[in-house]
Each structure stands twice: as C-alpha cells, then as structure tokens.
PDB file of N, CA and C in Angstrom:
ATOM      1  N   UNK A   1      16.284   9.133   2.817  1.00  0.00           N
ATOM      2  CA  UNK A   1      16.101   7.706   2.613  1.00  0.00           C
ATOM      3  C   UNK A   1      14.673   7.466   2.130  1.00  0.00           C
ATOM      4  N   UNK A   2      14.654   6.754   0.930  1.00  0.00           N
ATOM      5  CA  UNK A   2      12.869   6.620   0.484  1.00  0.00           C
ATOM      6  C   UNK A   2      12.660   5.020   0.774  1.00  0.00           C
ATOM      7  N   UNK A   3      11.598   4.018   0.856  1.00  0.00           N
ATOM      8  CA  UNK A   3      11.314   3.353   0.723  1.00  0.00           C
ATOM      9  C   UNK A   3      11.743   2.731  -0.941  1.00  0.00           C
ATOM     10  N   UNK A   4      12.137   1.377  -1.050  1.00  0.00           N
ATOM     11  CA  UNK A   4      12.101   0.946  -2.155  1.00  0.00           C
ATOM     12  C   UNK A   4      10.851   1.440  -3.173  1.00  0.00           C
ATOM     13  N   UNK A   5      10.967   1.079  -4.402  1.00  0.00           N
ATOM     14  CA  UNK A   5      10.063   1.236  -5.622  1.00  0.00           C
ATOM     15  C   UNK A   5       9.353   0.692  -5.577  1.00  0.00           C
ATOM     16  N   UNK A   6      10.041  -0.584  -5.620  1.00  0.00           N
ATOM     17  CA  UNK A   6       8.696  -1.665  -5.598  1.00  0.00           C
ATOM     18  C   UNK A   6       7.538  -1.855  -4.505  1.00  0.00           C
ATOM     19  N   UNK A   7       7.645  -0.938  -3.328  1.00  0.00           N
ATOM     20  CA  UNK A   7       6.446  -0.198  -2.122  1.00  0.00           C
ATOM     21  C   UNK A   7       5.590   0.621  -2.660  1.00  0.00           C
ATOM     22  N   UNK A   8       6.188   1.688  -3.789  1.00  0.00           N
ATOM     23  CA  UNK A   8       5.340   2.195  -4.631  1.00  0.00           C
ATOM     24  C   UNK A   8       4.499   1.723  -5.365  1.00  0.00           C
ATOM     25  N   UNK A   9       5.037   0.697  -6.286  1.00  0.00           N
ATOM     26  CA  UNK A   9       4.168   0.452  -6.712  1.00  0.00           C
ATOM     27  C   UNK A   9       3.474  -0.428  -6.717  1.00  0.00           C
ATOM     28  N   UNK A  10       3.250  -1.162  -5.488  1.00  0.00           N
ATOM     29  CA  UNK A  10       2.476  -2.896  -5.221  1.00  0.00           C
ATOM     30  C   UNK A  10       1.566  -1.620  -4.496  1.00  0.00           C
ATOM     31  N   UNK A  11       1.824  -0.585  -3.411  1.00  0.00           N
ATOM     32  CA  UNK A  11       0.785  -0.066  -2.634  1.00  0.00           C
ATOM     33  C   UNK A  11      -0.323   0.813  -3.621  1.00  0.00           C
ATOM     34  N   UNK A  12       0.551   1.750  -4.063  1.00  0.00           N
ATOM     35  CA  UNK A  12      -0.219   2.397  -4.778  1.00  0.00           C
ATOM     36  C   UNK A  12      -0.840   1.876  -6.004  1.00  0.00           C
ATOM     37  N   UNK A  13      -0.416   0.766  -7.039  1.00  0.00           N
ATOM     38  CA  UNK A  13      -1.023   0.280  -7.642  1.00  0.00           C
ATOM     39  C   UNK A  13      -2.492  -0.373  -7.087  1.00  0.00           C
ATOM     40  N   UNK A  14      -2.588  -0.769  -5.809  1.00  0.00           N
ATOM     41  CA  UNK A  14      -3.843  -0.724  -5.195  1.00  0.00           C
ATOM     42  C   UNK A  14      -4.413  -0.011  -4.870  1.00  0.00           C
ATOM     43  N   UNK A  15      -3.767   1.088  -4.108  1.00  0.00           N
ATOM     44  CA  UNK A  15      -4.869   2.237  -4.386  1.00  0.00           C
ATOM     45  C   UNK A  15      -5.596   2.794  -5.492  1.00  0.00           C
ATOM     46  N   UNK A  16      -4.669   2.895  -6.870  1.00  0.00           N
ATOM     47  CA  UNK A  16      -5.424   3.169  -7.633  1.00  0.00           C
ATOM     48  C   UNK A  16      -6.601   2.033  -8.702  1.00  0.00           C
ATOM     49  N   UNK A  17      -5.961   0.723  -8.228  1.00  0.00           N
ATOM     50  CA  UNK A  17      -6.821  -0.479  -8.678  1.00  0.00           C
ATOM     51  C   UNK A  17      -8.561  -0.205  -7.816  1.00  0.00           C
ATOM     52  N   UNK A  18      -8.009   0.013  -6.769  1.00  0.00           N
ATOM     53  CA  UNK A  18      -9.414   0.449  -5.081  1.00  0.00           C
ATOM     54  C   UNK A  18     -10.109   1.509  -5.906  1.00  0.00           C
ATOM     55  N   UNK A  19      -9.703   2.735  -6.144  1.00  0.00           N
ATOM     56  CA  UNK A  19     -10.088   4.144  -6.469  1.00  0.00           C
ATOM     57  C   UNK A  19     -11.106   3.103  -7.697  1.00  0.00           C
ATOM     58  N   UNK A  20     -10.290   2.852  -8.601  1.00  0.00           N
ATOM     59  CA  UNK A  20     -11.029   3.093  -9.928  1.00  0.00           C
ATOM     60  C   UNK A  20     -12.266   2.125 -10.100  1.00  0.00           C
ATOM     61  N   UNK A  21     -11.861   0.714  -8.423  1.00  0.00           N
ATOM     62  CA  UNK A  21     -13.017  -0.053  -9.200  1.00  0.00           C
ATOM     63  C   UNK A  21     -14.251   0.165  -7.784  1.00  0.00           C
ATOM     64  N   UNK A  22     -13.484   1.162  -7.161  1.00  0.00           N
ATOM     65  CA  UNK A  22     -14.957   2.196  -6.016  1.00  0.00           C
ATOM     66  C   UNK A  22     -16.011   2.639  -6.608  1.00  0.00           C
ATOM     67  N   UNK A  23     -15.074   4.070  -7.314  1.00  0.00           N
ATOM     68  CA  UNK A  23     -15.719   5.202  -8.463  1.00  0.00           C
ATOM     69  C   UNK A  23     -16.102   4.780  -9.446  1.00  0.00           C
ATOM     70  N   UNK A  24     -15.798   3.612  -9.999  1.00  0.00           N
ATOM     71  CA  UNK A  24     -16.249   3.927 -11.334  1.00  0.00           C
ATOM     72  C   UNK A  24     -17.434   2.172 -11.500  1.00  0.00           C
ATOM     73  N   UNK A  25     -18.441   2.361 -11.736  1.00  0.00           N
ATOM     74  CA  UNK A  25     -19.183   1.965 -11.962  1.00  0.00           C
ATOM     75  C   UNK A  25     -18.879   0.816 -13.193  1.00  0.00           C
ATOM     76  N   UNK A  26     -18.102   1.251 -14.193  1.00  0.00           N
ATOM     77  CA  UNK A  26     -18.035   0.436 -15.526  1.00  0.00           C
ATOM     78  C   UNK A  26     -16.986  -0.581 -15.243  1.00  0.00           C
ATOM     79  N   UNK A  27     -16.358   0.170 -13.881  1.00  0.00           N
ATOM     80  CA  UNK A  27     -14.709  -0.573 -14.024  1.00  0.00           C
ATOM     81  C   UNK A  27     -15.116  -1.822 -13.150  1.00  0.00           C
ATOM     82  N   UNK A  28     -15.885  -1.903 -12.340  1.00  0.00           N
ATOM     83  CA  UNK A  28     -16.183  -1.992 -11.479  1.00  0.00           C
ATOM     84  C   UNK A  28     -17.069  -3.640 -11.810  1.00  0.00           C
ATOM     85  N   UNK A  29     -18.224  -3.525 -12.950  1.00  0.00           N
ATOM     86  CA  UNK A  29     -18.786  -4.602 -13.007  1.00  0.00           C
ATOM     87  C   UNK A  29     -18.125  -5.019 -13.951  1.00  0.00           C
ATOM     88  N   UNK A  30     -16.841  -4.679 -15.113  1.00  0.00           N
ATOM     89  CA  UNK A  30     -16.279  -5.223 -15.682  1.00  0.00           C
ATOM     90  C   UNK A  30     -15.579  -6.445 -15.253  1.00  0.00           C
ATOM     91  N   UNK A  31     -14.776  -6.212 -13.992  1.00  0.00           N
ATOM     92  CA  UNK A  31     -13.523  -6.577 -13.065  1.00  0.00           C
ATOM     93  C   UNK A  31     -14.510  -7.507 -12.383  1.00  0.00           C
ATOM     94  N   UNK A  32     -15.352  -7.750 -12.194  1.00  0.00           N
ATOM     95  CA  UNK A  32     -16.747  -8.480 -10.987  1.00  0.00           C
ATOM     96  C   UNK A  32     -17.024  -9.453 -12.211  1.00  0.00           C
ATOM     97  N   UNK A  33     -17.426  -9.334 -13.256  1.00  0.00           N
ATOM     98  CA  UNK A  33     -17.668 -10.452 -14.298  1.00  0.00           C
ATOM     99  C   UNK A  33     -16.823 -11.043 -14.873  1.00  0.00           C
ATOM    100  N   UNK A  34     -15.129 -11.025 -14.954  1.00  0.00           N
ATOM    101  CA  UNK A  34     -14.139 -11.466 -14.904  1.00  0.00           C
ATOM    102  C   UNK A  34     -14.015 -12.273 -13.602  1.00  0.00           C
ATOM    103  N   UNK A  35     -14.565 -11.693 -12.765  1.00  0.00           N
ATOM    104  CA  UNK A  35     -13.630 -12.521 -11.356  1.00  0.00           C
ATOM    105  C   UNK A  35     -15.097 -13.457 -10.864  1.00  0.00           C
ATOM    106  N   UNK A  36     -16.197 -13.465 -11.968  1.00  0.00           N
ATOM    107  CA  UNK A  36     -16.672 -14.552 -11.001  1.00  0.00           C
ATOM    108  C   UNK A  36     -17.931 -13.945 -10.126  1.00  0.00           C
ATOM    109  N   UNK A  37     -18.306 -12.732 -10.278  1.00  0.00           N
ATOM    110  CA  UNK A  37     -18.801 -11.960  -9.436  1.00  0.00           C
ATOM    111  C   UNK A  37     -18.276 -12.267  -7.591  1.00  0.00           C
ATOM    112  N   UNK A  38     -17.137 -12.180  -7.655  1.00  0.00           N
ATOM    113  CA  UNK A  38     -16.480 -12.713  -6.083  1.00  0.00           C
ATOM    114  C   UNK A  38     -15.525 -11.074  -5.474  1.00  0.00           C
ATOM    115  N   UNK A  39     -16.107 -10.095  -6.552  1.00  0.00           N
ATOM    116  CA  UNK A  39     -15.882  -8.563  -6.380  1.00  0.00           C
ATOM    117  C   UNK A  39     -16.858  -8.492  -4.992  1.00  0.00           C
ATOM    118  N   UNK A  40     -16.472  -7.759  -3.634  1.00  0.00           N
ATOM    119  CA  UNK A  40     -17.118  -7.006  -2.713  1.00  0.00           C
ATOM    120  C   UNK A  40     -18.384  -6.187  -3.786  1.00  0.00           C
ATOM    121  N   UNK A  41     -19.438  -5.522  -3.287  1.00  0.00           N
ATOM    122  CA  UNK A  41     -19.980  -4.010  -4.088  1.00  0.00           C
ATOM    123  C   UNK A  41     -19.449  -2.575  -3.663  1.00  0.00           C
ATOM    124  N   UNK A  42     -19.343  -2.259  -4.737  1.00  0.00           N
ATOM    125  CA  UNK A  42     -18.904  -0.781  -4.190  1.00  0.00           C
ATOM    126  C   UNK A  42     -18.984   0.206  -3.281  1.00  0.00           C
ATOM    127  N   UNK A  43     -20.052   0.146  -3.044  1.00  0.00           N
ATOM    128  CA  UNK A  43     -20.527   0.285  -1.560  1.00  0.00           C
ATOM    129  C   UNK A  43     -19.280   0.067  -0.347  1.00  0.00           C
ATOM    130  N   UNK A  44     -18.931  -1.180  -0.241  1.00  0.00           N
ATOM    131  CA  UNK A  44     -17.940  -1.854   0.477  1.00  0.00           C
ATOM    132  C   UNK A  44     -16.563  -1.178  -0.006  1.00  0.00           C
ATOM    133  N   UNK A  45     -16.275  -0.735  -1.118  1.00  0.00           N
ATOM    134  CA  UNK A  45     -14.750  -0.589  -1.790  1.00  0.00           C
ATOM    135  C   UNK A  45     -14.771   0.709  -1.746  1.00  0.00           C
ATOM    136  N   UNK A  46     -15.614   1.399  -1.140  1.00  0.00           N
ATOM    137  CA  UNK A  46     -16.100   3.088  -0.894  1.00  0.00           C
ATOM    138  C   UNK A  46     -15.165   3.455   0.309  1.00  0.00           C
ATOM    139  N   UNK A  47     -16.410   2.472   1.323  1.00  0.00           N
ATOM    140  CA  UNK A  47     -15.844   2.424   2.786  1.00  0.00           C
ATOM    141  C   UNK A  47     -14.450   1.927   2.697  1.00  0.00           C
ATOM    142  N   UNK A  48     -13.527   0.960   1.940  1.00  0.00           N
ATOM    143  CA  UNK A  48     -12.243   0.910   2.102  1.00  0.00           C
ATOM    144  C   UNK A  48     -11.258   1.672   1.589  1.00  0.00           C
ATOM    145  N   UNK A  49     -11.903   2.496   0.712  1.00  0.00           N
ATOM    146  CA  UNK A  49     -11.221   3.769   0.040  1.00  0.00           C
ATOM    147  C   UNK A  49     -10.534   4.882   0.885  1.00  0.00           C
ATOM    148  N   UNK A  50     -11.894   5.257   1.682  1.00  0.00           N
ATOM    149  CA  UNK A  50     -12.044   6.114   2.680  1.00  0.00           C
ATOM    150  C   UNK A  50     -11.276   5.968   3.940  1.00  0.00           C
ATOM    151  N   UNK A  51     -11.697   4.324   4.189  1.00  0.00           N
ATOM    152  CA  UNK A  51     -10.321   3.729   5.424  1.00  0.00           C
ATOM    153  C   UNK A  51      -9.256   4.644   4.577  1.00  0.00           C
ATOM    154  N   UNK A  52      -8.647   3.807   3.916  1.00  0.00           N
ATOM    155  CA  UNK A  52      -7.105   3.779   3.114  1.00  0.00           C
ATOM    156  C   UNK A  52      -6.952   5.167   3.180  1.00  0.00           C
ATOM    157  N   UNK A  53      -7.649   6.409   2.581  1.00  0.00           N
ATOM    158  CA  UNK A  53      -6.899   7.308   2.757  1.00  0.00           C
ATOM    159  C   UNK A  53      -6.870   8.376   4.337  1.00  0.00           C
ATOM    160  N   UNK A  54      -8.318   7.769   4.873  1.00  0.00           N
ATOM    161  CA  UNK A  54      -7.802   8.368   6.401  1.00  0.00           C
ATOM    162  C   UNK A  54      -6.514   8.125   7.153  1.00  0.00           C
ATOM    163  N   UNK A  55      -5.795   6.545   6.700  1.00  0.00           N
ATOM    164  CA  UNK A  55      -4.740   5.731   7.506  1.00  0.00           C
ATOM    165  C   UNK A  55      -3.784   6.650   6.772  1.00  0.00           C
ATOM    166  N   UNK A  56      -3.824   6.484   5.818  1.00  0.00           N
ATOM    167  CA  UNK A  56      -2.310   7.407   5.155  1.00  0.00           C
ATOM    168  C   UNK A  56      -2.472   8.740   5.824  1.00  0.00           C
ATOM    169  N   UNK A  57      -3.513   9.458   5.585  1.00  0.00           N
ATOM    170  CA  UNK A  57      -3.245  11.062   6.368  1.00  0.00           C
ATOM    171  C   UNK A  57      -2.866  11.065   7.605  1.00  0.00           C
ATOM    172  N   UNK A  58      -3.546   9.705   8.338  1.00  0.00           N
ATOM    173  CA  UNK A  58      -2.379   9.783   9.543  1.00  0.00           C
ATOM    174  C   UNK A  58      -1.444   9.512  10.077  1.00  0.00           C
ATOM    175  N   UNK A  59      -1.006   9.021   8.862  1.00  0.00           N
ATOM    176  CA  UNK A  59       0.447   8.248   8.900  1.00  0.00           C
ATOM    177  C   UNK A  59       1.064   9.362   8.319  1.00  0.00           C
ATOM    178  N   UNK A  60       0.879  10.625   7.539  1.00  0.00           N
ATOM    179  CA  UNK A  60       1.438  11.028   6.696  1.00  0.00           C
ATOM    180  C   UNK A  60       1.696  12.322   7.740  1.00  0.00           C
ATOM    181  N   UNK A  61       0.551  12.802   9.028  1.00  0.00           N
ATOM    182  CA  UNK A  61       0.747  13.630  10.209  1.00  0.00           C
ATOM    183  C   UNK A  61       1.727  13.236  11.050  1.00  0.00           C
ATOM    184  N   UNK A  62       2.186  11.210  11.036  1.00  0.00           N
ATOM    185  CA  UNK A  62       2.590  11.547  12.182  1.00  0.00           C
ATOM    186  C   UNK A  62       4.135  11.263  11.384  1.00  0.00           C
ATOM    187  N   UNK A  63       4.364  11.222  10.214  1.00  0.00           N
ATOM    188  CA  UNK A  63       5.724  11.161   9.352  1.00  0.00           C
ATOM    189  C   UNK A  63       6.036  12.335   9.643  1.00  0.00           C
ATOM    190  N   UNK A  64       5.547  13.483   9.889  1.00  0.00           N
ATOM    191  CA  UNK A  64       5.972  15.280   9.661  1.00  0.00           C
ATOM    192  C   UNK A  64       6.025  15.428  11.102  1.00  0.00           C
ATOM    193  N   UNK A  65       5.483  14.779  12.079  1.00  0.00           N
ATOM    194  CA  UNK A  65       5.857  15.168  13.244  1.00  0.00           C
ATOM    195  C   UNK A  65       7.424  14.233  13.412  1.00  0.00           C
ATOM    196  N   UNK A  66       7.566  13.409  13.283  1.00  0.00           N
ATOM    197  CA  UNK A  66       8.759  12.627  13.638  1.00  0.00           C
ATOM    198  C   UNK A  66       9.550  13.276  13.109  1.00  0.00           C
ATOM    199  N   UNK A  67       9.657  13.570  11.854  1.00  0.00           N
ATOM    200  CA  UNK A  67      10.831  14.189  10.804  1.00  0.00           C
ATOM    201  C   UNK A  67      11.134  15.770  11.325  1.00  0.00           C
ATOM    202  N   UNK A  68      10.318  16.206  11.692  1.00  0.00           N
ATOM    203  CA  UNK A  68      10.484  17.472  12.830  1.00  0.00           C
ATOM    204  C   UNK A  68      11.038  17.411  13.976  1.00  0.00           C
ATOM    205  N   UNK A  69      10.978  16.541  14.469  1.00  0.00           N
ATOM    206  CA  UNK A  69      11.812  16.034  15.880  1.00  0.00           C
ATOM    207  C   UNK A  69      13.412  15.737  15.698  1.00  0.00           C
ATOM    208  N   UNK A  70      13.614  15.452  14.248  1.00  0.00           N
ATOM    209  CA  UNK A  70      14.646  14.028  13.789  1.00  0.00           C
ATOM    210  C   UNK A  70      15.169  15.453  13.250  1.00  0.00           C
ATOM    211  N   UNK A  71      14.675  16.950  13.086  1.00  0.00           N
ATOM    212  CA  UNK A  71      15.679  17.781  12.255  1.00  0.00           C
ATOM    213  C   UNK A  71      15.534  17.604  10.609  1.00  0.00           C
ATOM    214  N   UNK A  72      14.529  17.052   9.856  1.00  0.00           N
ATOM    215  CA  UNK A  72      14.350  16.464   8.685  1.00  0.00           C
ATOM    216  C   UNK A  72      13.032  17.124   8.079  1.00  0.00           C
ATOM    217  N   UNK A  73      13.074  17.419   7.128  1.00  0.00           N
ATOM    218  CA  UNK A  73      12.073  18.231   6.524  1.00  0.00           C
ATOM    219  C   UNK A  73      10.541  17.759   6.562  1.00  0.00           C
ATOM    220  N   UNK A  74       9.709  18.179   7.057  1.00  0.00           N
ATOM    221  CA  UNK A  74       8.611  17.880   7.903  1.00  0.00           C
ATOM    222  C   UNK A  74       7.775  17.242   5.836  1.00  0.00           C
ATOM    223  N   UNK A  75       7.743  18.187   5.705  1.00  0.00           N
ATOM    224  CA  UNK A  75       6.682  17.921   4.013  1.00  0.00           C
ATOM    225  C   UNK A  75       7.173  17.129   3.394  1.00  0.00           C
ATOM    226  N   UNK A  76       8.540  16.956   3.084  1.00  0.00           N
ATOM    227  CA  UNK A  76       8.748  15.897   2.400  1.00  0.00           C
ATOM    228  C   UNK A  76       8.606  14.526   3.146  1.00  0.00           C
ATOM    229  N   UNK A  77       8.486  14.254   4.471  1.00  0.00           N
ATOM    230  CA  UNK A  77       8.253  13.268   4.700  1.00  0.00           C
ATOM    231  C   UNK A  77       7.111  12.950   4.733  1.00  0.00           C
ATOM    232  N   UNK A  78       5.594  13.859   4.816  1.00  0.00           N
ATOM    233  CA  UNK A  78       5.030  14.006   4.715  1.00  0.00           C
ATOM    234  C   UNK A  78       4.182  13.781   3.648  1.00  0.00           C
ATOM    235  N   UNK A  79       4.503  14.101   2.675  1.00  0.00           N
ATOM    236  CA  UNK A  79       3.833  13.827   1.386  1.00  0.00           C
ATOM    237  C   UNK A  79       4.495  12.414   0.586  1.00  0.00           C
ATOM    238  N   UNK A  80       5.199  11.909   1.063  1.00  0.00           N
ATOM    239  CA  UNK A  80       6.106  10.913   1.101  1.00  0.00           C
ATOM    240  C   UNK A  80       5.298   9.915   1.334  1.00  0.00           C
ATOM    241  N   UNK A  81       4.640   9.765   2.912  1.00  0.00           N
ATOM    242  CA  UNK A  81       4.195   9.189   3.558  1.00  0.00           C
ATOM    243  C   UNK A  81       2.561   8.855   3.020  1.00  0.00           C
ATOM    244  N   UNK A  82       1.578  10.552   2.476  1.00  0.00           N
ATOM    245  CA  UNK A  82       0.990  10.186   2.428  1.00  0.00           C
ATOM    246  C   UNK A  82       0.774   9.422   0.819  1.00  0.00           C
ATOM    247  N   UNK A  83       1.635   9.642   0.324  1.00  0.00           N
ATOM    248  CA  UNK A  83       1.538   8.574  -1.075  1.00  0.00           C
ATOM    249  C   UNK A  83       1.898   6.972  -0.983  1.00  0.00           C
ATOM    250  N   UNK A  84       2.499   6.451  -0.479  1.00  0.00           N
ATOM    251  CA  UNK A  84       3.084   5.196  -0.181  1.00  0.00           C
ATOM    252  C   UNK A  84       3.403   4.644   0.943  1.00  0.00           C
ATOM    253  N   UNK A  85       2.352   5.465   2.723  1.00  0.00           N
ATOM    254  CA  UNK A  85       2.105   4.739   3.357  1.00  0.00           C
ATOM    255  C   UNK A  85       3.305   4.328   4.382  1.00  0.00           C
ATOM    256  N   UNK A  86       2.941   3.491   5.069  1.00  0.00           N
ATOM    257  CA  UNK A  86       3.655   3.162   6.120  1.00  0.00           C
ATOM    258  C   UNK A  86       5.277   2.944   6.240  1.00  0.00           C
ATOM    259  N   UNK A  87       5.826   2.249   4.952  1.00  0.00           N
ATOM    260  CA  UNK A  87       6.794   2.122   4.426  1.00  0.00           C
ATOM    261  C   UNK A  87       7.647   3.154   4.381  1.00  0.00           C
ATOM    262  N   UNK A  88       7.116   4.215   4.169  1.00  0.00           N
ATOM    263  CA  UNK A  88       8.090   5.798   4.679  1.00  0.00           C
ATOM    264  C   UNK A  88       7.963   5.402   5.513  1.00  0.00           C
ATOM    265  N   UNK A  89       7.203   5.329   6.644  1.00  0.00           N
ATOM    266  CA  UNK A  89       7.031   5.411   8.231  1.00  0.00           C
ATOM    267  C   UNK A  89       8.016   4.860   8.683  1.00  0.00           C
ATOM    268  N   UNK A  90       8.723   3.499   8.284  1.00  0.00           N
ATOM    269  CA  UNK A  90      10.082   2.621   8.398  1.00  0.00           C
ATOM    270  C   UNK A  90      10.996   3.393   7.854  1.00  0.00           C
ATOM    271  N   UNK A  91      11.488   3.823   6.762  1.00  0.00           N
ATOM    272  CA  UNK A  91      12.692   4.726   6.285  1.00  0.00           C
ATOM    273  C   UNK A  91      12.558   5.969   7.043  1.00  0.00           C
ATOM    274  N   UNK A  92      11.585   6.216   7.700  1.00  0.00           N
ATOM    275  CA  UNK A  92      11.516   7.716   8.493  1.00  0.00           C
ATOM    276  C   UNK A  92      12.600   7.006  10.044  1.00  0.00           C
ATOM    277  N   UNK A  93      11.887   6.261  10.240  1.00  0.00           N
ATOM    278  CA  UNK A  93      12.865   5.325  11.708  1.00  0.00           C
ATOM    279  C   UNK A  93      14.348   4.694  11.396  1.00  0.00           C
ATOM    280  N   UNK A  94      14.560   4.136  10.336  1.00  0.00           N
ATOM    281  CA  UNK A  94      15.573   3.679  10.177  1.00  0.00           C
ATOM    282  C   UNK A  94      16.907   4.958   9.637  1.00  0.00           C
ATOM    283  N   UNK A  95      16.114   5.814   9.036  1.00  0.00           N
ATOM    284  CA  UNK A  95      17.279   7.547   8.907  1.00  0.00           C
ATOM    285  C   UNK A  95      17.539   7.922  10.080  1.00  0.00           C
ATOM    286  N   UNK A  96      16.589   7.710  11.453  1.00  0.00           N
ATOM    287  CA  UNK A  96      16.509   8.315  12.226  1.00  0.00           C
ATOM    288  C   UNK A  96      17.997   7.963  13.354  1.00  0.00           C
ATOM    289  N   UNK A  97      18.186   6.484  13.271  1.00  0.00           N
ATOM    290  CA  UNK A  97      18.977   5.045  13.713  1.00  0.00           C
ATOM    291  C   UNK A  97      19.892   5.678  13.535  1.00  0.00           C
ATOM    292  N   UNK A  98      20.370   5.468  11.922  1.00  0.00           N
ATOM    293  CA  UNK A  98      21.618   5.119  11.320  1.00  0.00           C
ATOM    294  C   UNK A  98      22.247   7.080  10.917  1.00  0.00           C
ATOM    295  N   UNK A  99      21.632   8.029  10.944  1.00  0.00           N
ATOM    296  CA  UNK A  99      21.935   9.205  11.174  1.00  0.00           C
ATOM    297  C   UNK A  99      22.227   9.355  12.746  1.00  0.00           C
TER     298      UNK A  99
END
C-alpha cells in the first residue's frame, strides 16, 4: 500500500523547494526579492533542512521496524518512508488493519 501521489509531490516538492532555496545562494535571494524580502535567511532554512531530514530518518527507522513486526519488507518501507514522510507511516498502519 503506498501513500497517494499527490503526498509525493506537495511533500517532496518542498523539500526540494527547502533544499534549493537553503543551498543555493542565487535561488535563494532570487525567491526573497520576488516575495518581498518576507524569505526567512538561510541560515534559518539550513536549520529546517536539517530538522526535515532528521524527522524523516526517523520516521523512516521506525517504518522498518513496524513493517518487520507486520511480516512486510523492512527497506521498502523504509525508503518509502524516508522519501515522503509520515504518510507511509499511515499506509504502513492502515496495511497493517486491513491485512
């Protein structure tokens, strides 16, 4: 069971919107002079980067422990999890239910 598409790509389209306007310097005051300068500084979008992908790795540890318990292939839920987040974490519980 995967999470819908559209989890993919509203989450991860922010992650990689986060990533690019963290890292990258050009992207960064481009997107800030469009918006008004009402952009955080990067600095700030560093530290939420870093959140974001600590939360997924541990969401993505404790997807492979459940799916191990549940008889379900530990990595694929796993790498599942850590790409798109919590939302596996729900299709990991709801396979778990209805199996």
């Amino acid at each position: 069971m995967r999470p819908s598409w559209l989890w993919f790509l509203l989450l991860d389209g922010g992650m990689v919107a986060l990533t690019t306007l963290a890292l990258n310097r050009s992207a960064h005051e481009k997107a800030n002079e469009v918006a008004g300068d009402a952009l955080p500084p990067r600095e700030v979008l560093q530290v939420l980067l870093f959140a974001a992908v600590g939360v997924h790795a541990a969401e993505a540890l404790a997807a492979g422990r459940m799916a191990r318990r549940r008889g379900l292939r530990p990595w694929g839920w796993r790498l599942q999890t850590l790409i798109v987040g919590f939302p596996s974490l729900w299709a990991l519980r709801r396979s778990a239910s209805v199996g």
